[in-house]
ModelCIF file with pLDDT and N, C-alpha, C, O atoms, coordinates in Angstrom:
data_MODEL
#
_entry.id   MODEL 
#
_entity.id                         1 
_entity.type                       polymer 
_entity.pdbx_number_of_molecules   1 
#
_entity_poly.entity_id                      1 
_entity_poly.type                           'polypeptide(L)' 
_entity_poly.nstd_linkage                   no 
_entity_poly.nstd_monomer                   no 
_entity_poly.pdbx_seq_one_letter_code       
;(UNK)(UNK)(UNK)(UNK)(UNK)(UNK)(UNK)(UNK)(UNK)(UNK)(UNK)(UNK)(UNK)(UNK)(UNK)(UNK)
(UNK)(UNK)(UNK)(UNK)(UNK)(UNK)(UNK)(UNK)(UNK)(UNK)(UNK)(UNK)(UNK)(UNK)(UNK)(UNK)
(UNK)(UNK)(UNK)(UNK)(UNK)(UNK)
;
_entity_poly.pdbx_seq_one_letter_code_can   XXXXXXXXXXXXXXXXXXXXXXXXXXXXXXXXXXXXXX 
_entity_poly.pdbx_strand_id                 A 
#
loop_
_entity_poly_seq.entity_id 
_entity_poly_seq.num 
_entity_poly_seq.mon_id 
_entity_poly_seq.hetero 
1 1  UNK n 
1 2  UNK n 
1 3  UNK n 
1 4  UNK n 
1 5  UNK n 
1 6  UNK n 
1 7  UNK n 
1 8  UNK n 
1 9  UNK n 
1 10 UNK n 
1 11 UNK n 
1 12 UNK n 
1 13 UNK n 
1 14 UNK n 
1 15 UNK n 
1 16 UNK n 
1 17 UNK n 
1 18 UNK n 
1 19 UNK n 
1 20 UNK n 
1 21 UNK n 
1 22 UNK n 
1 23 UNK n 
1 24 UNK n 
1 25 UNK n 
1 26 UNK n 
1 27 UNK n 
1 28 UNK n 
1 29 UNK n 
1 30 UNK n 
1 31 UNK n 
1 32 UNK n 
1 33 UNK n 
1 34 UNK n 
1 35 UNK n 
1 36 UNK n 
1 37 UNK n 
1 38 UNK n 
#
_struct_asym.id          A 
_struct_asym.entity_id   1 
#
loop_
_ma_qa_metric.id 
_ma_qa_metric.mode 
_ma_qa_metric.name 
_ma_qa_metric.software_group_id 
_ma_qa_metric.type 
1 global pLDDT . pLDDT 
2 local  pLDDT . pLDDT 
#
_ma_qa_metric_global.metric_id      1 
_ma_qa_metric_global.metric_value   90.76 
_ma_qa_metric_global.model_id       1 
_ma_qa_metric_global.ordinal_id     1 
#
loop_
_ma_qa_metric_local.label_asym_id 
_ma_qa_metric_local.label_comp_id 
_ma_qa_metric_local.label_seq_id 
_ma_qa_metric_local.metric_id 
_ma_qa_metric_local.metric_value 
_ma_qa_metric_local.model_id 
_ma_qa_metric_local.ordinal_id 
A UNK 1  2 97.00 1 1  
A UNK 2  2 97.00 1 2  
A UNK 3  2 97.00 1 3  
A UNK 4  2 97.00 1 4  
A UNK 5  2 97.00 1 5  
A UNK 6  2 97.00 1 6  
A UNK 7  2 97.00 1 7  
A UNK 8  2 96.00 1 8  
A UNK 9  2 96.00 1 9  
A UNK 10 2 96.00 1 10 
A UNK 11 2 95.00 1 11 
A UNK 12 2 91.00 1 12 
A UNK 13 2 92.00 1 13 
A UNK 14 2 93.00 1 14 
A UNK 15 2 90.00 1 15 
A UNK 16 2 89.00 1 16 
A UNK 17 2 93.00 1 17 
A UNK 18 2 92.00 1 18 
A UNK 19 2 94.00 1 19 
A UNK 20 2 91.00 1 20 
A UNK 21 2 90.00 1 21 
A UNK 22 2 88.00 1 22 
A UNK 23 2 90.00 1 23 
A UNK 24 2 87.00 1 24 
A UNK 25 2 89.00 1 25 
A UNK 26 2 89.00 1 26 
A UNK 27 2 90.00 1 27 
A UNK 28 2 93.00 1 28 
A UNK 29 2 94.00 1 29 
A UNK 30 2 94.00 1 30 
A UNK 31 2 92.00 1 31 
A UNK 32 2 92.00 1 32 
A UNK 33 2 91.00 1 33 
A UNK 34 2 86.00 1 34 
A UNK 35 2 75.00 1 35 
A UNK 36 2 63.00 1 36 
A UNK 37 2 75.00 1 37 
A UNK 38 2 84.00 1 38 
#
loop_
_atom_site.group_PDB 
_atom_site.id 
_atom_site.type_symbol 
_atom_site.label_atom_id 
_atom_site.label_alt_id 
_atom_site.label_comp_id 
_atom_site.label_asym_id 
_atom_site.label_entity_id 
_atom_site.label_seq_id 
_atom_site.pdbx_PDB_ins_code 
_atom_site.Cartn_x 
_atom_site.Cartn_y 
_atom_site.Cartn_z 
_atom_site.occupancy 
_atom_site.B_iso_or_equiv 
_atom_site.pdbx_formal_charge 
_atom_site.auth_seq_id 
_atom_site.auth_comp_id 
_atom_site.auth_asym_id 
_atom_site.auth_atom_id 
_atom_site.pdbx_PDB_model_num 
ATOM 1   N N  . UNK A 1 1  ? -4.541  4.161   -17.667 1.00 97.00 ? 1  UNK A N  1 
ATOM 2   C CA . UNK A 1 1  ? -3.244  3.929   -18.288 1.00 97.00 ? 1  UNK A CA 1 
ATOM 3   C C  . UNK A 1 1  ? -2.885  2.442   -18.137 1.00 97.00 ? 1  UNK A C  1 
ATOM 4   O O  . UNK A 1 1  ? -3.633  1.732   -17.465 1.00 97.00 ? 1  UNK A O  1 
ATOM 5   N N  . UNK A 1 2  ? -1.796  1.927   -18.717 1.00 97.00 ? 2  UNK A N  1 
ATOM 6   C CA . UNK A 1 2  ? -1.990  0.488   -18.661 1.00 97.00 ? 2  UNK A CA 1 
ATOM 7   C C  . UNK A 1 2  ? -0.934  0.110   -17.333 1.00 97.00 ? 2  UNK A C  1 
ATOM 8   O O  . UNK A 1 2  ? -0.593  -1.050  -17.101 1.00 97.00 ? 2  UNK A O  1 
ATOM 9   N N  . UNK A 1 3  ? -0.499  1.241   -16.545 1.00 97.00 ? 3  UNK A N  1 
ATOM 10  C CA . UNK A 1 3  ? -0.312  0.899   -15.653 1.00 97.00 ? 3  UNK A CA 1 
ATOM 11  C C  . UNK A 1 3  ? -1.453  0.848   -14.284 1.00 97.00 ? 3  UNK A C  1 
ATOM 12  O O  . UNK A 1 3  ? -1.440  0.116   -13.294 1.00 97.00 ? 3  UNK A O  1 
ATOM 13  N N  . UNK A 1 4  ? -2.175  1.666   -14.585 1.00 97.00 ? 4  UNK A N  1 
ATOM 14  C CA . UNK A 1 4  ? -3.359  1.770   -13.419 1.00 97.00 ? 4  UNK A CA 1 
ATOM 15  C C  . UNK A 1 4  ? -4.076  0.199   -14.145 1.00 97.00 ? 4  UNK A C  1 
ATOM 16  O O  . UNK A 1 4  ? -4.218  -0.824  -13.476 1.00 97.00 ? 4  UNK A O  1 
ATOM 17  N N  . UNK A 1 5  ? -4.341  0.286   -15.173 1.00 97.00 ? 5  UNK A N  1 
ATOM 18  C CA . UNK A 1 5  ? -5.042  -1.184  -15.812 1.00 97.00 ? 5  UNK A CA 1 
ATOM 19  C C  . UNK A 1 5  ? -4.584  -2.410  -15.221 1.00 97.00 ? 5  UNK A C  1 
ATOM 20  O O  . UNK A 1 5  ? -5.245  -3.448  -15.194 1.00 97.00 ? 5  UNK A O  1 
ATOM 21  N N  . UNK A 1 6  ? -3.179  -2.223  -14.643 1.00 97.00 ? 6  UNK A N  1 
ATOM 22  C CA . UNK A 1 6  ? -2.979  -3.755  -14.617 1.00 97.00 ? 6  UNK A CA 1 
ATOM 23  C C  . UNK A 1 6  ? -2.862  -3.831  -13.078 1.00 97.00 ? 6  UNK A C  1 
ATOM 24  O O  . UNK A 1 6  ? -2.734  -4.965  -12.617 1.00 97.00 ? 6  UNK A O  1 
ATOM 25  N N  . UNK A 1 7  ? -2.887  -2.814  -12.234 1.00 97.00 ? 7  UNK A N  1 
ATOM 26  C CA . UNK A 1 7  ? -3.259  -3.074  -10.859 1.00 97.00 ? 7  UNK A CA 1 
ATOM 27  C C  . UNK A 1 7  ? -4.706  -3.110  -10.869 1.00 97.00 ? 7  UNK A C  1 
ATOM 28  O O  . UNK A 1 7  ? -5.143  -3.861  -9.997  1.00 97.00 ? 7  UNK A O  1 
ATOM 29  N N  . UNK A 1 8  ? -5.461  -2.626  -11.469 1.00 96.00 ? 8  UNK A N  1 
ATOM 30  C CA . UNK A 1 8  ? -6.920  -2.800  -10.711 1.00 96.00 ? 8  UNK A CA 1 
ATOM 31  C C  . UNK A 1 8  ? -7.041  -4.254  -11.840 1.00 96.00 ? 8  UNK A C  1 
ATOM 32  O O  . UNK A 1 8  ? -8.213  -4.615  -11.728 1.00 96.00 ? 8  UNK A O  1 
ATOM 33  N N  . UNK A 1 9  ? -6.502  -4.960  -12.593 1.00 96.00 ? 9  UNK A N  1 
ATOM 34  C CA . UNK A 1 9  ? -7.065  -6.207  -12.617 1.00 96.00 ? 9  UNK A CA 1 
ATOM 35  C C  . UNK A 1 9  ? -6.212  -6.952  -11.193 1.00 96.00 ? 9  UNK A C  1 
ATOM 36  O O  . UNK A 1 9  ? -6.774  -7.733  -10.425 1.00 96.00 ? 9  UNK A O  1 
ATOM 37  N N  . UNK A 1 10 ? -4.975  -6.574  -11.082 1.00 96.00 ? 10 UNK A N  1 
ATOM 38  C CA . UNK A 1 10 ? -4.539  -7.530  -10.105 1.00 96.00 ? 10 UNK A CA 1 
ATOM 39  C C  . UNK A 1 10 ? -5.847  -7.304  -8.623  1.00 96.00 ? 10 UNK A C  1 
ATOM 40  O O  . UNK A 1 10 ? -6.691  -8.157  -8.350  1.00 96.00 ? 10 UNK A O  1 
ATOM 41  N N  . UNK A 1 11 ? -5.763  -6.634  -8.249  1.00 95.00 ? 11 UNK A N  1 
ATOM 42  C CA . UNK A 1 11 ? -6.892  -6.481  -6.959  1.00 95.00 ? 11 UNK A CA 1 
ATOM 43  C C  . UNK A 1 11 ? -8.054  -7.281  -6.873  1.00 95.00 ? 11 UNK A C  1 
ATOM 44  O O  . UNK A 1 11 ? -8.684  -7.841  -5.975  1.00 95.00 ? 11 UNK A O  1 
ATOM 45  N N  . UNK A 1 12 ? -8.184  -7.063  -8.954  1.00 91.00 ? 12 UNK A N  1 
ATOM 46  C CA . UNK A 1 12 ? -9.791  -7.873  -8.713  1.00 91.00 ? 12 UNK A CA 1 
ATOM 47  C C  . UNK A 1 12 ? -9.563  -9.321  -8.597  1.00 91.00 ? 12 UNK A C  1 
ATOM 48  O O  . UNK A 1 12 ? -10.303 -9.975  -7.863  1.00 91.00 ? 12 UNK A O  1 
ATOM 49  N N  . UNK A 1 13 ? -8.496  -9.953  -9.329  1.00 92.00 ? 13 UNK A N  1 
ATOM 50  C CA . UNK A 1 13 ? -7.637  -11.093 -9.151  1.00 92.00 ? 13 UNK A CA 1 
ATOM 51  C C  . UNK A 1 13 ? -7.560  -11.271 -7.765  1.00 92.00 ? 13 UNK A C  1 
ATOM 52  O O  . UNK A 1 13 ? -8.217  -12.204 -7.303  1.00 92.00 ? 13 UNK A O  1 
ATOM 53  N N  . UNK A 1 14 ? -7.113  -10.802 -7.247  1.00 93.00 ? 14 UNK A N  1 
ATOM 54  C CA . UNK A 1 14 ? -6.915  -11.156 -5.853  1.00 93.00 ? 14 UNK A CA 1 
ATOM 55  C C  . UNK A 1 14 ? -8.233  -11.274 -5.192  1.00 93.00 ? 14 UNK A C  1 
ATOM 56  O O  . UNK A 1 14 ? -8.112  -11.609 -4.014  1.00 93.00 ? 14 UNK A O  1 
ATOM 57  N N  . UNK A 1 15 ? -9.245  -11.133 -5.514  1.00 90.00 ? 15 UNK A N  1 
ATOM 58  C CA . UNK A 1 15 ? -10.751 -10.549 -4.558  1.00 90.00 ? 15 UNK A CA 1 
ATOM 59  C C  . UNK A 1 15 ? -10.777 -9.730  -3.781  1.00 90.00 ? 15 UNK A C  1 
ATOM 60  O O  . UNK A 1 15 ? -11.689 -9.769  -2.956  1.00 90.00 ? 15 UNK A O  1 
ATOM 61  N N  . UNK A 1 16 ? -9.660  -8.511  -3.716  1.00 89.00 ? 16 UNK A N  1 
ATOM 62  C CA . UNK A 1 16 ? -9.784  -7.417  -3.039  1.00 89.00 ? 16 UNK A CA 1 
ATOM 63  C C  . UNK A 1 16 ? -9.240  -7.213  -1.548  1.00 89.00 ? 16 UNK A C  1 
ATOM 64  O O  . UNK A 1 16 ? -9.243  -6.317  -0.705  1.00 89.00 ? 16 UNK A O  1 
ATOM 65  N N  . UNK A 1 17 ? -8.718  -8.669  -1.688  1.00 93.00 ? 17 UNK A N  1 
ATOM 66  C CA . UNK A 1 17 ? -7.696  -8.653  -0.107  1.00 93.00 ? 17 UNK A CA 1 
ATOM 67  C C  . UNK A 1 17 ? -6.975  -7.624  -0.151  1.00 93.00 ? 17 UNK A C  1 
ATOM 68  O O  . UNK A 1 17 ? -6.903  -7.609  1.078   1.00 93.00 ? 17 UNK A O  1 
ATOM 69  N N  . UNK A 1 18 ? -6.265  -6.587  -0.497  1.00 92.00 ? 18 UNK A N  1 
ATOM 70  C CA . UNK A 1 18 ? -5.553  -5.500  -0.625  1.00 92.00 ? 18 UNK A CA 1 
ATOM 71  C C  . UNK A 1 18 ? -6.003  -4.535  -0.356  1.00 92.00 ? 18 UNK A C  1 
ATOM 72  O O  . UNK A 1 18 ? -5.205  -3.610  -0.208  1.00 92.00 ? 18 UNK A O  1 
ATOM 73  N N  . UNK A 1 19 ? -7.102  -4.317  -0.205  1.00 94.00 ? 19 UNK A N  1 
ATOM 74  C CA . UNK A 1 19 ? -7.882  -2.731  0.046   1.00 94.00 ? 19 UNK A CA 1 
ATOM 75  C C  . UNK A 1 19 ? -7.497  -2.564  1.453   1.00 94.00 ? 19 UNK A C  1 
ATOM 76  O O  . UNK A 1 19 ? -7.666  -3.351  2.384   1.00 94.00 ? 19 UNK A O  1 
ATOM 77  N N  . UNK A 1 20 ? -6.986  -1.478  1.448   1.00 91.00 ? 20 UNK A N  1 
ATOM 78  C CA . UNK A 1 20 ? -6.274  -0.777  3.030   1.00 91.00 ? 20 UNK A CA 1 
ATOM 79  C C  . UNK A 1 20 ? -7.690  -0.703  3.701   1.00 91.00 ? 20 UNK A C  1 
ATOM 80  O O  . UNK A 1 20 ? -7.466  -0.869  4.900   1.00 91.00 ? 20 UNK A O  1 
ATOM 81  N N  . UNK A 1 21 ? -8.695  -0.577  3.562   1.00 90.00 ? 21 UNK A N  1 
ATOM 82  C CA . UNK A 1 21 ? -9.713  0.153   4.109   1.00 90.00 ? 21 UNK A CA 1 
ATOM 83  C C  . UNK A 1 21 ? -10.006 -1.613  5.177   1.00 90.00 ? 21 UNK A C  1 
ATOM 84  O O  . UNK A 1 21 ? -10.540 -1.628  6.286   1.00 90.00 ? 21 UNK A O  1 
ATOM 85  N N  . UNK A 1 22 ? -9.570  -2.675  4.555   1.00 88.00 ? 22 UNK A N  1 
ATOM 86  C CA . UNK A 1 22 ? -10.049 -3.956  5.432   1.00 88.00 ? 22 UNK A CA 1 
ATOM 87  C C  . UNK A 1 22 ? -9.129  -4.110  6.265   1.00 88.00 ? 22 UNK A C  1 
ATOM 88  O O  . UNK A 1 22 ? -9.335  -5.014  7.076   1.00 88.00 ? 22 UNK A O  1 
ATOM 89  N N  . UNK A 1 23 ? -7.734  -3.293  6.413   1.00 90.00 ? 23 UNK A N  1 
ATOM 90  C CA . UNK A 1 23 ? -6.750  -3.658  7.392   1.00 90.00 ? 23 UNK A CA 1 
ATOM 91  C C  . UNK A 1 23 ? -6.940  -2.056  8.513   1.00 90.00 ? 23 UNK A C  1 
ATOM 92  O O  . UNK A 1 23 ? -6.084  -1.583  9.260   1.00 90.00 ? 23 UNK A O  1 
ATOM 93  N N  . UNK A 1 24 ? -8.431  -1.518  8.237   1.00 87.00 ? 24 UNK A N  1 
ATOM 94  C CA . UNK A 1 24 ? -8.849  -0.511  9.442   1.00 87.00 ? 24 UNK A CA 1 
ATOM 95  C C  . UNK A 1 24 ? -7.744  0.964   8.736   1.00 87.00 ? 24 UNK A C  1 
ATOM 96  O O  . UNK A 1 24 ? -7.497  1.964   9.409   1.00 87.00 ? 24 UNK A O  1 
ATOM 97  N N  . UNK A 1 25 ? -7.338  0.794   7.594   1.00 89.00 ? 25 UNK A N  1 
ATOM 98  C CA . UNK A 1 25 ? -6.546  2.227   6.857   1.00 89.00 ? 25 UNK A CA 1 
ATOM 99  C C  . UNK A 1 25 ? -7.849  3.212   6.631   1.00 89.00 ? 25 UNK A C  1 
ATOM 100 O O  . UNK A 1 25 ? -8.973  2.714   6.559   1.00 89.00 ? 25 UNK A O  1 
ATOM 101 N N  . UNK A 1 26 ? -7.668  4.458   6.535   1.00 89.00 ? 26 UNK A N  1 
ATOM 102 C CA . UNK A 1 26 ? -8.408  5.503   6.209   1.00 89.00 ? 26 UNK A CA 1 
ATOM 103 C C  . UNK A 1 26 ? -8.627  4.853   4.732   1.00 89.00 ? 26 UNK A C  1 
ATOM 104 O O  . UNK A 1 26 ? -7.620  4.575   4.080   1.00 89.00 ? 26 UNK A O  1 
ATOM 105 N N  . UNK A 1 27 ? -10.279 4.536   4.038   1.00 90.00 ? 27 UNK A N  1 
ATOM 106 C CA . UNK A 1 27 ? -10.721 4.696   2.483   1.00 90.00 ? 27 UNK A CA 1 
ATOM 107 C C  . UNK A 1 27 ? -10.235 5.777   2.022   1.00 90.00 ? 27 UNK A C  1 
ATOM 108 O O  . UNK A 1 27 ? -11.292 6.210   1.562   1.00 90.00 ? 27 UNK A O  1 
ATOM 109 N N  . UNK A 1 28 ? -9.660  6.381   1.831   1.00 93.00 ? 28 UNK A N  1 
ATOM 110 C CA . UNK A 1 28 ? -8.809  7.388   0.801   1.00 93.00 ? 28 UNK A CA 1 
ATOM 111 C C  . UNK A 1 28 ? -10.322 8.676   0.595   1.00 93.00 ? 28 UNK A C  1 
ATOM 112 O O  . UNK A 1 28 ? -11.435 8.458   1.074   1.00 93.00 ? 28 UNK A O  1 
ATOM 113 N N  . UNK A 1 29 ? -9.940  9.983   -0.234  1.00 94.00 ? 29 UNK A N  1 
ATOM 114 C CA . UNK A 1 29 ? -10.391 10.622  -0.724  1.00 94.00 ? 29 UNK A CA 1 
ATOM 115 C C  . UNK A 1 29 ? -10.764 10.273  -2.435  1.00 94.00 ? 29 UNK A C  1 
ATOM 116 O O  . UNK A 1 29 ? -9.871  10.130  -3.271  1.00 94.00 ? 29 UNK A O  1 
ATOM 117 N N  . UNK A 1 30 ? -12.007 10.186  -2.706  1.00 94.00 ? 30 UNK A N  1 
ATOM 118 C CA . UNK A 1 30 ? -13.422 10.918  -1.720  1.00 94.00 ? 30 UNK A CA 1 
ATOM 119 C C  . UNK A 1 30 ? -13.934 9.935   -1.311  1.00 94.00 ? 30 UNK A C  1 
ATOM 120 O O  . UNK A 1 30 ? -14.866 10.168  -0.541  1.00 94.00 ? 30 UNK A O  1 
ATOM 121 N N  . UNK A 1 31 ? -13.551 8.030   -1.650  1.00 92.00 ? 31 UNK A N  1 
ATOM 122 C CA . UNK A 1 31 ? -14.602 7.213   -1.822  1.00 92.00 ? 31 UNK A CA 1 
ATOM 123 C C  . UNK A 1 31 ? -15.155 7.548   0.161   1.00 92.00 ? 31 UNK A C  1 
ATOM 124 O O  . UNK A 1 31 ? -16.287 7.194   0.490   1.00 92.00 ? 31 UNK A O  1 
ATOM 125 N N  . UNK A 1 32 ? -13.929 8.415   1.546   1.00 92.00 ? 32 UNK A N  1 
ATOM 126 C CA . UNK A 1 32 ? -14.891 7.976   2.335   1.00 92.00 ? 32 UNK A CA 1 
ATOM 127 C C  . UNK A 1 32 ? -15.866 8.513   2.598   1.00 92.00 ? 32 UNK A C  1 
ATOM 128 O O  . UNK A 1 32 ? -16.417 8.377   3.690   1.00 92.00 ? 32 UNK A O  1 
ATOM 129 N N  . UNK A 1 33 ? -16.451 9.494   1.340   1.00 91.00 ? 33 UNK A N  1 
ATOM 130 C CA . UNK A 1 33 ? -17.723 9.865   1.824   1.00 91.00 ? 33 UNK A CA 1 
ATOM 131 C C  . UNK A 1 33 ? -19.174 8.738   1.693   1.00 91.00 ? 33 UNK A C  1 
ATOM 132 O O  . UNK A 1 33 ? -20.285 8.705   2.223   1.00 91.00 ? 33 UNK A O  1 
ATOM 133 N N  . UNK A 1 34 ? -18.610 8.093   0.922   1.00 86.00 ? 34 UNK A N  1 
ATOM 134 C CA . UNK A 1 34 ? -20.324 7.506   0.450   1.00 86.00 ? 34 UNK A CA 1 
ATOM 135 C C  . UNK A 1 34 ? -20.326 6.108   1.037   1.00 86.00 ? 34 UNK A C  1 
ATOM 136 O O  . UNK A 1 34 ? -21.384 5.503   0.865   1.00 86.00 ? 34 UNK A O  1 
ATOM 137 N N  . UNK A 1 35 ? -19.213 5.354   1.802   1.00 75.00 ? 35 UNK A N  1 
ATOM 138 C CA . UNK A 1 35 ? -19.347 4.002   2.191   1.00 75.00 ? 35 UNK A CA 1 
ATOM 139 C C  . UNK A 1 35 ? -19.116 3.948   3.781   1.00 75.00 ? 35 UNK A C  1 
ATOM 140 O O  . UNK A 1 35 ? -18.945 2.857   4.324   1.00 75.00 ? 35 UNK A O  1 
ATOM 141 N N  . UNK A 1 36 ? -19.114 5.069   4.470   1.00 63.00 ? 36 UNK A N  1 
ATOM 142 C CA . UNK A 1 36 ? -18.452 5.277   5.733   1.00 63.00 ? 36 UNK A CA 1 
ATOM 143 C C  . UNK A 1 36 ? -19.615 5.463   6.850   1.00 63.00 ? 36 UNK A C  1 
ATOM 144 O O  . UNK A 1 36 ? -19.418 5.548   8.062   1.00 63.00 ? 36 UNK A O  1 
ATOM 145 N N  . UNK A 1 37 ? -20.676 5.501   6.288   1.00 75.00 ? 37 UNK A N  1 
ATOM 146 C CA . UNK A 1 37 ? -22.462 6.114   7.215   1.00 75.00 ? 37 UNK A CA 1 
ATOM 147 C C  . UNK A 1 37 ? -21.867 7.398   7.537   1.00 75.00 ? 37 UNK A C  1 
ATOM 148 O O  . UNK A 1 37 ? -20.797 7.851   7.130   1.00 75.00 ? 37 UNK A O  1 
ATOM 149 N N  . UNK A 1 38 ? -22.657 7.886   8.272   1.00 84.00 ? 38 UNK A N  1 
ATOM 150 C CA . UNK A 1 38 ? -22.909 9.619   8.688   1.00 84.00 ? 38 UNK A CA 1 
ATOM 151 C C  . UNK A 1 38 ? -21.462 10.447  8.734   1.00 84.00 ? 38 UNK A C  1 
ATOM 152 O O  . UNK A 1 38 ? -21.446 11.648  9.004   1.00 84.00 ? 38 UNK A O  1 
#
């Protein structure tokens, strides 16, 4: 939607400083299955 559109350009704009997962936040459902090891 062109609201989801214009946050994931802002993020990429930013280089991704925003991802909770770099300030130690739970990766959300499902991505933490596949980037998290065992």
């Amino acid at each position: 939607t062109p609201w989801a559109a214009q946050i994931q350009a802002q993020r990429e704009s930013r280089n991704h400083v925003d991802d909770p997962y770099g300030y130690c936040l739970p990766p959300g459902t499902p991505r933490i299955n596949f980037g998290g090891g065992p």
